[in-house]
Protein backbone atom coordinates (compact mmCIF):
# COMPACT_ATOMS: atom_id res chain seq x y z
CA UNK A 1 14.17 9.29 -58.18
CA UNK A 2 17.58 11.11 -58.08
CA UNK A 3 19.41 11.17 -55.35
CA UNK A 4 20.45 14.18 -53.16
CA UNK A 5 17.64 16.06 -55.66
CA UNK A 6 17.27 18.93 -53.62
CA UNK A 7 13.41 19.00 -54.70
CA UNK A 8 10.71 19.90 -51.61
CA UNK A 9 7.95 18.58 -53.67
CA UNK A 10 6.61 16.07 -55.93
CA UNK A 11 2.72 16.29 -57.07
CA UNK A 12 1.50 14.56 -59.46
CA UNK A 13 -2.22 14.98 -60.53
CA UNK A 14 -4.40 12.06 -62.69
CA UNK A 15 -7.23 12.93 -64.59
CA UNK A 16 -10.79 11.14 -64.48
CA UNK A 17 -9.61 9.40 -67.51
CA UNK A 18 -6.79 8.05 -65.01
CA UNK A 19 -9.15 4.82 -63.55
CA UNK A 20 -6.60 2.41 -63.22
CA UNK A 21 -6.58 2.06 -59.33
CA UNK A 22 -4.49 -0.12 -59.11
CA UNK A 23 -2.04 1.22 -61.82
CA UNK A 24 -2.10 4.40 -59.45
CA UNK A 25 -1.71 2.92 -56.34
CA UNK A 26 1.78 0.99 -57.75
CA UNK A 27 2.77 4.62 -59.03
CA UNK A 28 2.06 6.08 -55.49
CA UNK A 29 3.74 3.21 -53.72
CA UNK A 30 6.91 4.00 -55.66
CA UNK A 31 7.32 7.70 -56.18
CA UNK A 32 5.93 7.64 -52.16
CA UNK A 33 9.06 5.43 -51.07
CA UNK A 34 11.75 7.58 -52.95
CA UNK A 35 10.03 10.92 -51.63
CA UNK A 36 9.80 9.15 -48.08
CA UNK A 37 13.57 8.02 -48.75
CA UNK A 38 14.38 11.67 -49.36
CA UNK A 39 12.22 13.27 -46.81
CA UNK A 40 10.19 15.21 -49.61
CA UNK A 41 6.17 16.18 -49.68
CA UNK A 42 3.91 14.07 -52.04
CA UNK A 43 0.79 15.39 -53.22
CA UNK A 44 -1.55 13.30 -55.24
CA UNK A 45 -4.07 15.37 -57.02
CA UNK A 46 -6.73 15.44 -59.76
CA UNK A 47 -9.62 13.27 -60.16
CA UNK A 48 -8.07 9.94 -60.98
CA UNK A 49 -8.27 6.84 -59.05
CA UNK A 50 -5.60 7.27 -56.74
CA UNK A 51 -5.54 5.73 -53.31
CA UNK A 52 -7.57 8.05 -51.00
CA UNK A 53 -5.07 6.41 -47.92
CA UNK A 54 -1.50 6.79 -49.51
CA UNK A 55 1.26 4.94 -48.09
CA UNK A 56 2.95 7.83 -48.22
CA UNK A 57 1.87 11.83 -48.82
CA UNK A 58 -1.37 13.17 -49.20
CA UNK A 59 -4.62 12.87 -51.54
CA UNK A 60 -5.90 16.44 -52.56
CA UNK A 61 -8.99 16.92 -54.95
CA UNK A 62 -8.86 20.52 -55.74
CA UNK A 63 -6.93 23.72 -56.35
CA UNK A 64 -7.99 25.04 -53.22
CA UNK A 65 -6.82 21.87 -50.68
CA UNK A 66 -3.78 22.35 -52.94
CA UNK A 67 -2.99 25.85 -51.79
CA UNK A 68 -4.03 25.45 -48.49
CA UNK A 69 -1.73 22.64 -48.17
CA UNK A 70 1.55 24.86 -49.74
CA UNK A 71 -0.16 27.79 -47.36
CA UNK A 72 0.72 25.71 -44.17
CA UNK A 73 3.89 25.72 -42.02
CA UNK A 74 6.67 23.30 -44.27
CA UNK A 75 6.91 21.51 -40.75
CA UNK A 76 3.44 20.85 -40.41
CA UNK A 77 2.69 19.34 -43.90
CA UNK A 78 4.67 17.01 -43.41
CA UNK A 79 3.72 13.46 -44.89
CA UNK A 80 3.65 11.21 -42.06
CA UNK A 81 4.27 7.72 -42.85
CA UNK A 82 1.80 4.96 -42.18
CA UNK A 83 2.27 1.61 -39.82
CA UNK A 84 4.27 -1.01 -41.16
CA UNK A 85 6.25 1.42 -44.24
């Protein structure tokens, strides 16, 4: 991830097709820790096999949890991390 990016957000969405868990889970770990290391949202969306419990950021499974999310205070949608990251 590029430093100093200036980005707010990163989502990234998986289709059903998208059933490597584990494959997802090393994707979320990674993109989580730069977006934690930047202090920017991460969505994870669609209906692949992505962690339901990220390490870092937040599991959405439709359109509608997606806007709600964006519709929230920036404060409060916050991604908080979990114990031990």
């Amino acid at each position: 991830m590029a430093e100093k990016s200036g980005a707010r957000m990163v989502a990234m969405s998986a289709s059903p097709a998208s059933s490597d868990a584990n494959l997802l889970r090393r994707i979320a770990s990674q993109v989580g820790a730069g977006c934690r290391a930047q202090d920017i949202d991460l969505v994870l969306g669609g209906e692949g096999a992505w962690p339901e419990t990220p390490s870092y950021g937040l599991r959405l499974r439709s359109f509608g949890a997606f806007h709600e999310h964006l519709s929230q205070d920036e404060h409060a949608r916050r991604p908080v991390a979990r114990a031990g990251e």
